[in-house]
N, C-alpha and C. Protein backbone atom coordinates (compact mmCIF):
# COMPACT_ATOMS: atom_id res chain seq x y z
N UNK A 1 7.96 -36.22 6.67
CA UNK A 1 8.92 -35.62 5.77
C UNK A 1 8.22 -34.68 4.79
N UNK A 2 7.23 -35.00 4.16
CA UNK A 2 6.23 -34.39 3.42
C UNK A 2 5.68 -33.74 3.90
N UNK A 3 5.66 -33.21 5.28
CA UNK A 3 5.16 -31.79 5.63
C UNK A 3 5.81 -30.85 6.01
N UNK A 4 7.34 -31.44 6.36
CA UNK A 4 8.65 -30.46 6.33
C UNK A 4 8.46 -29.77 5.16
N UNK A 5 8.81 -30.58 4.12
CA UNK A 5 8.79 -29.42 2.62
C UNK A 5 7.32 -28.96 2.40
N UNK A 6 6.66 -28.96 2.62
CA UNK A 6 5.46 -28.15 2.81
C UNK A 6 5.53 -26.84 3.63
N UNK A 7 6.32 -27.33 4.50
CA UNK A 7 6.36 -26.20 5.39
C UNK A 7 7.53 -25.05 4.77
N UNK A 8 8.55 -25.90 4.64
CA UNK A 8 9.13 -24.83 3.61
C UNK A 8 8.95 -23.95 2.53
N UNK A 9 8.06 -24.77 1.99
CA UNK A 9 7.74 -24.11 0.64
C UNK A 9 7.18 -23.14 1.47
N UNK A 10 6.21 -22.94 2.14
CA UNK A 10 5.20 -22.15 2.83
C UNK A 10 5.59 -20.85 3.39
N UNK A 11 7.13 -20.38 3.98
CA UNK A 11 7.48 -20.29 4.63
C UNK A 11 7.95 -18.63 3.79
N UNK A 12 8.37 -18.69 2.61
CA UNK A 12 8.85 -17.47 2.07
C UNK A 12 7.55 -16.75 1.55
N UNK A 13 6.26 -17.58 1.31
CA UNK A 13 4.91 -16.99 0.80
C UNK A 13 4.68 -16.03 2.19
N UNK A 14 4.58 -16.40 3.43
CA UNK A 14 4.32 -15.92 4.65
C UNK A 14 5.14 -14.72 4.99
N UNK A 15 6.41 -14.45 4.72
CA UNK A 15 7.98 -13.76 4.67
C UNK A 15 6.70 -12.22 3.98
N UNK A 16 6.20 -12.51 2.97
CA UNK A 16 5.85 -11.40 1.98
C UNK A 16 4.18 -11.05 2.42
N UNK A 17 4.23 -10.86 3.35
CA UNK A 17 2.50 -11.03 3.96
C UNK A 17 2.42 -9.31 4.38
N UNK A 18 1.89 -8.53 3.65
CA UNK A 18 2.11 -6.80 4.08
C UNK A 18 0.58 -6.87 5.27
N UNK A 19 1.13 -5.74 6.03
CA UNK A 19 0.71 -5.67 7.23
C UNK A 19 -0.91 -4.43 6.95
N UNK A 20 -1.68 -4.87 7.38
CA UNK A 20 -2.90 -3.73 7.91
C UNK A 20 -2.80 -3.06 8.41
N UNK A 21 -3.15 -1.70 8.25
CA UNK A 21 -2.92 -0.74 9.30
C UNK A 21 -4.41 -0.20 9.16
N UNK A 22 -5.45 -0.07 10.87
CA UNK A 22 -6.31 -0.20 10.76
C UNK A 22 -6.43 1.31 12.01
N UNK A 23 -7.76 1.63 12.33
CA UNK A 23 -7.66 3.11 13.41
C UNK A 23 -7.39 4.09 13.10
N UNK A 24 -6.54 5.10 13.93
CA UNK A 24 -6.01 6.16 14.16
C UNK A 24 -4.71 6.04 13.45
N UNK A 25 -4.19 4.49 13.80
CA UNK A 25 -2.78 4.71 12.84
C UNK A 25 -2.66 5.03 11.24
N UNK A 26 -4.07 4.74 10.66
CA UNK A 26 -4.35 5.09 9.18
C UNK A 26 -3.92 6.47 9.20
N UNK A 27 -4.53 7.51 9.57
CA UNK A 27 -4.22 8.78 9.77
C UNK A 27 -3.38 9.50 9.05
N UNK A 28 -2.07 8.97 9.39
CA UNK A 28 -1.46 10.29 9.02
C UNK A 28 -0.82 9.55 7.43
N UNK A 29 -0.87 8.14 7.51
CA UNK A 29 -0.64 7.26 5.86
C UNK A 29 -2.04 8.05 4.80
N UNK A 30 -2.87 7.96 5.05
CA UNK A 30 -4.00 8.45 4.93
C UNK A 30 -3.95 10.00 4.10
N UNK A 31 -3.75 11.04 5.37
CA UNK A 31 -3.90 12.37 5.00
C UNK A 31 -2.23 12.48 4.07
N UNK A 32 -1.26 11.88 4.09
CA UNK A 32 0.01 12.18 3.19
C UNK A 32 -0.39 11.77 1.95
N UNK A 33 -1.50 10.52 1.14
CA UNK A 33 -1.92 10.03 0.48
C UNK A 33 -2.76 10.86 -0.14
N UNK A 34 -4.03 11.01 0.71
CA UNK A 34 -5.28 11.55 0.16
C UNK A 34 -5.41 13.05 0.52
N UNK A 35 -4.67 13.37 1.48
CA UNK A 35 -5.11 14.85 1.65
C UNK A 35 -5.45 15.20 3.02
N UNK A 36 -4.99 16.60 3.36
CA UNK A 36 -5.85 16.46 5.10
C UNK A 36 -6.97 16.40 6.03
N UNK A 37 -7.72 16.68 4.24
CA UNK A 37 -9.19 16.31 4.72
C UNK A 37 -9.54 14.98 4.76
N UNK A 38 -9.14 14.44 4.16
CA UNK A 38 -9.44 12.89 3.73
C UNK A 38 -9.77 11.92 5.21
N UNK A 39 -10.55 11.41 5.15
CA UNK A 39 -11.22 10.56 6.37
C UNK A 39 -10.65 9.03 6.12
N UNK A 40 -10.12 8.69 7.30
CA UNK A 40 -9.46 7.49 6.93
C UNK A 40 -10.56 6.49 6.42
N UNK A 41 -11.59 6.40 6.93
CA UNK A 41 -12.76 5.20 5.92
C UNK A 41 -12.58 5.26 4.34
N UNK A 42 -11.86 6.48 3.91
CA UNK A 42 -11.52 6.49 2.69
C UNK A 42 -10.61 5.46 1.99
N UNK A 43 -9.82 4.73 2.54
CA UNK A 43 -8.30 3.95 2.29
C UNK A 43 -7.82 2.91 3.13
N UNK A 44 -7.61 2.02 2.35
CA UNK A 44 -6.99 0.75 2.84
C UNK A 44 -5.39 0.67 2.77
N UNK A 45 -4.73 1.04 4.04
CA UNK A 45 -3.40 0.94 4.51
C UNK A 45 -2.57 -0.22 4.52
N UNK A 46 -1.43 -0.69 4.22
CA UNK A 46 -0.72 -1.12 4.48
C UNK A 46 0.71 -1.01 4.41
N UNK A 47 1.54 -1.58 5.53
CA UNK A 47 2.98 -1.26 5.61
C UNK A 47 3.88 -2.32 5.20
N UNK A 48 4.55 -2.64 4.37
CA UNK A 48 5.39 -3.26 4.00
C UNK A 48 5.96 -4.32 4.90
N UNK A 49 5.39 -5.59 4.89
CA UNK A 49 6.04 -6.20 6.00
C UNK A 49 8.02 -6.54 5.46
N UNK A 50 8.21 -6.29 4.28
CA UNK A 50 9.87 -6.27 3.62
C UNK A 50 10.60 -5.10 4.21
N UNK A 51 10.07 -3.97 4.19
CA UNK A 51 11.12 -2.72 4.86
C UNK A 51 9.78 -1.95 5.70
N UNK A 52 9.66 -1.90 6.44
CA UNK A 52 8.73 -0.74 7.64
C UNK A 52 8.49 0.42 6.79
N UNK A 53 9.65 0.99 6.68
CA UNK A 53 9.60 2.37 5.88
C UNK A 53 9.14 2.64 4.42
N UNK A 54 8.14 1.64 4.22
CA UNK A 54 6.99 1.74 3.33
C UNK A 54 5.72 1.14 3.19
N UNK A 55 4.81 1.86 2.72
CA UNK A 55 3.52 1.78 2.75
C UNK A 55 2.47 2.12 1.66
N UNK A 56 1.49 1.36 1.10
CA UNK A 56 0.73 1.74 0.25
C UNK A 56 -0.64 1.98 1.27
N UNK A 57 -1.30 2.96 0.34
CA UNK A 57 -3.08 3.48 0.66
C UNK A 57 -3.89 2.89 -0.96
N UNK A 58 -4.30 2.62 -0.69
CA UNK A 58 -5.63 2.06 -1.90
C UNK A 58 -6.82 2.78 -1.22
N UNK A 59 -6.93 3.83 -2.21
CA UNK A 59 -8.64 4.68 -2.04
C UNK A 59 -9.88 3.05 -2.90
N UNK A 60 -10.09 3.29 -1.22
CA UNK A 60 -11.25 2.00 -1.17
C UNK A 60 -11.93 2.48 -0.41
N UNK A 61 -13.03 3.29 -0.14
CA UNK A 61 -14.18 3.51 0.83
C UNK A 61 -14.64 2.16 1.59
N UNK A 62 -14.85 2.15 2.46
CA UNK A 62 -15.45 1.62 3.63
C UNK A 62 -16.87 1.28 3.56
N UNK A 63 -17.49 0.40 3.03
CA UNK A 63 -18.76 0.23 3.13
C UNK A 63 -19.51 1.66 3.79
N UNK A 64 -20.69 1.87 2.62
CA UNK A 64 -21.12 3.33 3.19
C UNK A 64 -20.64 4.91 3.49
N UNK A 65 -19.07 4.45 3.19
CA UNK A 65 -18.81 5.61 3.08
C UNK A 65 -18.05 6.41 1.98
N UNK A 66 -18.86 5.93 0.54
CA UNK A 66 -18.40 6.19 -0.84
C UNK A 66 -18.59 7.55 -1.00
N UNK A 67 -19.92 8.07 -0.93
CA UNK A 67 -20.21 9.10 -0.40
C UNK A 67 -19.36 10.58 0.02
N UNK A 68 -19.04 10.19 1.34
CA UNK A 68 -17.92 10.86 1.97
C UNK A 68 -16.69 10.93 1.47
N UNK A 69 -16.26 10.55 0.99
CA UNK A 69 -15.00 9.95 0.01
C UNK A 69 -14.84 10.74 -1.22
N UNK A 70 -15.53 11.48 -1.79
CA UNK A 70 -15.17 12.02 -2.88
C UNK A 70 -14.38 12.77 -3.01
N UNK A 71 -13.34 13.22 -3.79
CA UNK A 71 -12.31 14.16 -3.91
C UNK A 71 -12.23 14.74 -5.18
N UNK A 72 -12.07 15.66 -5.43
CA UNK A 72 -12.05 16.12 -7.01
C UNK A 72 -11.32 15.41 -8.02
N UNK A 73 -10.18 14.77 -7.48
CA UNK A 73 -9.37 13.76 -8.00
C UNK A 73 -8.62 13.08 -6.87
N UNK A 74 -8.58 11.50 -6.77
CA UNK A 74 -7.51 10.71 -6.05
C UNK A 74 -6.99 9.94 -6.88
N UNK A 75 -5.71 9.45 -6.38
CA UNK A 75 -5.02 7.82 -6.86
C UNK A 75 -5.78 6.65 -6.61
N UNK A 76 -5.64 5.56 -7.66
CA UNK A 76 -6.18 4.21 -6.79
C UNK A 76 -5.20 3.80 -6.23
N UNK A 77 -4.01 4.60 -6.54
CA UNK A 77 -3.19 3.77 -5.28
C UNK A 77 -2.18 4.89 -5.18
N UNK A 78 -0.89 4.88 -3.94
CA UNK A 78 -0.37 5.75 -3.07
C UNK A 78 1.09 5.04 -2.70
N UNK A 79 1.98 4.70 -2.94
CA UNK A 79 2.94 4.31 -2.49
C UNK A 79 3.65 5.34 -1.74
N UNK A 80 3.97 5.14 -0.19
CA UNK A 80 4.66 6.15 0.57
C UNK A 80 5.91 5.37 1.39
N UNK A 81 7.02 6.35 1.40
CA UNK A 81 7.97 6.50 1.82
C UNK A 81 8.19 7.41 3.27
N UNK A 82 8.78 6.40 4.06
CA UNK A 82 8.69 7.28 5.04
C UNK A 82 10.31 8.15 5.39
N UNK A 83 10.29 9.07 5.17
CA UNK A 83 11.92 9.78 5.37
C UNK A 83 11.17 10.88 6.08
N UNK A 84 12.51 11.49 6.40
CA UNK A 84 13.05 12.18 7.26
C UNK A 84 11.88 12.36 8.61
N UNK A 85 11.12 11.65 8.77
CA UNK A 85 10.44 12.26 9.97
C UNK A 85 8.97 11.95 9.82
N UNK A 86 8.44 11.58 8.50
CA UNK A 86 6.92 11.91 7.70
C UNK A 86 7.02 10.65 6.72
N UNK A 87 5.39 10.48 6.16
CA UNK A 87 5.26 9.87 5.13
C UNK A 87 5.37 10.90 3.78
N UNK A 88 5.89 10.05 2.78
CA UNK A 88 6.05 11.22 1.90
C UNK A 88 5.49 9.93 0.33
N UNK A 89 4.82 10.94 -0.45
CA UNK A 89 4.49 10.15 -1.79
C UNK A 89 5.64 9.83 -2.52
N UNK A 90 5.68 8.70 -2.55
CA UNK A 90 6.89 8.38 -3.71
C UNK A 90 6.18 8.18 -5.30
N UNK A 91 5.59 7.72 -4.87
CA UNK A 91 4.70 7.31 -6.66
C UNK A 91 3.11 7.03 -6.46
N UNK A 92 2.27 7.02 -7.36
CA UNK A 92 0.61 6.92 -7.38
C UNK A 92 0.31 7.28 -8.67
N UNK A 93 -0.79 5.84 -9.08
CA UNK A 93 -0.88 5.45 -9.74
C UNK A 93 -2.37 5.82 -10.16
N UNK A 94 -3.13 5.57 -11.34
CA UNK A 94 -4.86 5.71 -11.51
C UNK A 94 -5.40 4.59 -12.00
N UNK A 95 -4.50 3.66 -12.45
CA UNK A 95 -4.93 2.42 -13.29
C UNK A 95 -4.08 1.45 -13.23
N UNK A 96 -3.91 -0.46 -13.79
CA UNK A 96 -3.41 -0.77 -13.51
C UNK A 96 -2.22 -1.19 -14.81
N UNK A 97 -2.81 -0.33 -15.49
CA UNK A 97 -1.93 -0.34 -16.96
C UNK A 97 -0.81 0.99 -16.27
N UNK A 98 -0.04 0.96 -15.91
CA UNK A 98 1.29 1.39 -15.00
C UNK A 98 2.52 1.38 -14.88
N UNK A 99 3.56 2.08 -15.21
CA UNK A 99 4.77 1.39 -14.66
C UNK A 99 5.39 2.23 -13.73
N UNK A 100 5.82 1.41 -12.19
CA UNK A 100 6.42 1.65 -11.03
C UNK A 100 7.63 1.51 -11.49
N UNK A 101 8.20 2.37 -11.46
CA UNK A 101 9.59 2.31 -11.40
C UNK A 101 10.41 3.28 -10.60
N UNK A 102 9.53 3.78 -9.24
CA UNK A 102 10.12 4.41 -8.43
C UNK A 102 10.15 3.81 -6.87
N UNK A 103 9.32 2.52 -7.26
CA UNK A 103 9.12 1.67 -6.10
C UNK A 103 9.83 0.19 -5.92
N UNK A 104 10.97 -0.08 -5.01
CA UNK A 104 11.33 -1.45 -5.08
C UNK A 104 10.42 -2.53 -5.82
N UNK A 105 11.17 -3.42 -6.63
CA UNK A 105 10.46 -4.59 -6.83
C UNK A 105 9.94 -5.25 -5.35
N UNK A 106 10.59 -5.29 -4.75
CA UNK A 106 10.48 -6.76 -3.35
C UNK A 106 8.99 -5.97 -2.40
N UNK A 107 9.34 -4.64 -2.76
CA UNK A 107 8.29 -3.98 -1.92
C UNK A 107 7.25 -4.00 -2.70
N UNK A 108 7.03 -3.57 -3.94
CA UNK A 108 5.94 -3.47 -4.69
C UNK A 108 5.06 -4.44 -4.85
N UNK A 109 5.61 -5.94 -4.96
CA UNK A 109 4.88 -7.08 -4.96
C UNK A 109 4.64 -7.32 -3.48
N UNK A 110 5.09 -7.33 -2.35
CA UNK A 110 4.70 -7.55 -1.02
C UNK A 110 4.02 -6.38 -0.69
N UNK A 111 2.95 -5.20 -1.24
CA UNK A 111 2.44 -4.05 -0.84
C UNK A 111 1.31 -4.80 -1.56
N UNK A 112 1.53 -5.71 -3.09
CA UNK A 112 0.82 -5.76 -4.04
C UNK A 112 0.40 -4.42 -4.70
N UNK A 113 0.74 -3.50 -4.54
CA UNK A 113 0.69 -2.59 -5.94
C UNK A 113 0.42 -2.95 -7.47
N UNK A 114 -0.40 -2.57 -7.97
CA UNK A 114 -0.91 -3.33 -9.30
C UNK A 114 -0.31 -2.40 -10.51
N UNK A 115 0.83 -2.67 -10.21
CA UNK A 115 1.66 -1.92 -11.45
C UNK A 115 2.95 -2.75 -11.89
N UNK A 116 3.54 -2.76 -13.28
CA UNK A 116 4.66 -3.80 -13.39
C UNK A 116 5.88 -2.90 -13.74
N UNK A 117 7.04 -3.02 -13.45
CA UNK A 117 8.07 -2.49 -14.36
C UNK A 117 8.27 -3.11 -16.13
N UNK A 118 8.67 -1.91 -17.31
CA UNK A 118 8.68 -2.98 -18.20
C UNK A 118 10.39 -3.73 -18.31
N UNK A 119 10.89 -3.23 -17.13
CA UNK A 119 12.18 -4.13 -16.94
C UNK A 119 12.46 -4.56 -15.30
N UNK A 120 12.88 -5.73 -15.04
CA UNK A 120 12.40 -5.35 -13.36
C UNK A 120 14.09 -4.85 -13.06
C-alpha cells in the first residue's frame, strides 16, 4: 500500500521532466537562440515535455568548447516558441534576478528557466 502512494506522489514530479535535445536536432533551437553562426556545442536544449511547442537553450559550452563559443553578446537563457513554421524567441534572459512574464508558468518551471514572475 505504501508504495502505491509513493508511486503516486512520484508520478506528477515525472509528468514535468523537460526533454534533451541532443545532435543535429539542436540546430536550428540553437541558431534561432544564438545566431547562425552559433555551433550547437554552444547550448543546452530542451523541449518542453508540457507543450512540444516550446523550448529553452541555456548558452553552456560543451566541455572545451568555451573558446569557440564566444559571441559579442548572448543570453544565459532563450525561451523559444515554435509558430508558424520556425522557432521564434519569445523571451531571454542574462541573469537570474528576472521576470518571465512572457513565458507560461507550467512551461517555465518544467523548462526550469531561472526566472520568477512577481505575480504568477
Amino acid at each position: 500500500m505504501a508504495l502505491c502512494a509513493v508511486a503516486v506522489l512520484a508520478a506528477p514530479a515525472a509528468a514535468l521532466a523537460r526533454v534533451g535535445v541532443s545532435g543535429a536536432g539542436k540546430d536550428p533551437l540553437i541558431h534561432a537562440a544564438l545566431g547562425a553562426q552559433a555551433l550547437r556545442q554552444c547550448g543546452a536544449v530542451y523541449i518542453s515535455s508540457v507543450n512540444k511547442l516550446w523550448a529553452a537553450v541555456f548558452f553552456r559550452p560543451a566541455k572545451g568548447w568555451a573558446s569557440r563559443c564566444k559571441t559579442p553578446r548572448h543570453p544565459a537563457w532563450t525561451a523559444l516558441h515554435h509558430t508558424r513554421g520556425q522557432w521564434r524567441i519569445d523571451q531571454s534572459g542574462d541573469s537570474d534576478a528576472c521576470v518571465a512574464v512572457h513565458v507560461p508558468v507550467a512551461i517555465r518551471r518544467d523548462l526550469k528557466i531561472p526566472c520568477f514572475p512577481l505575480l504568477p
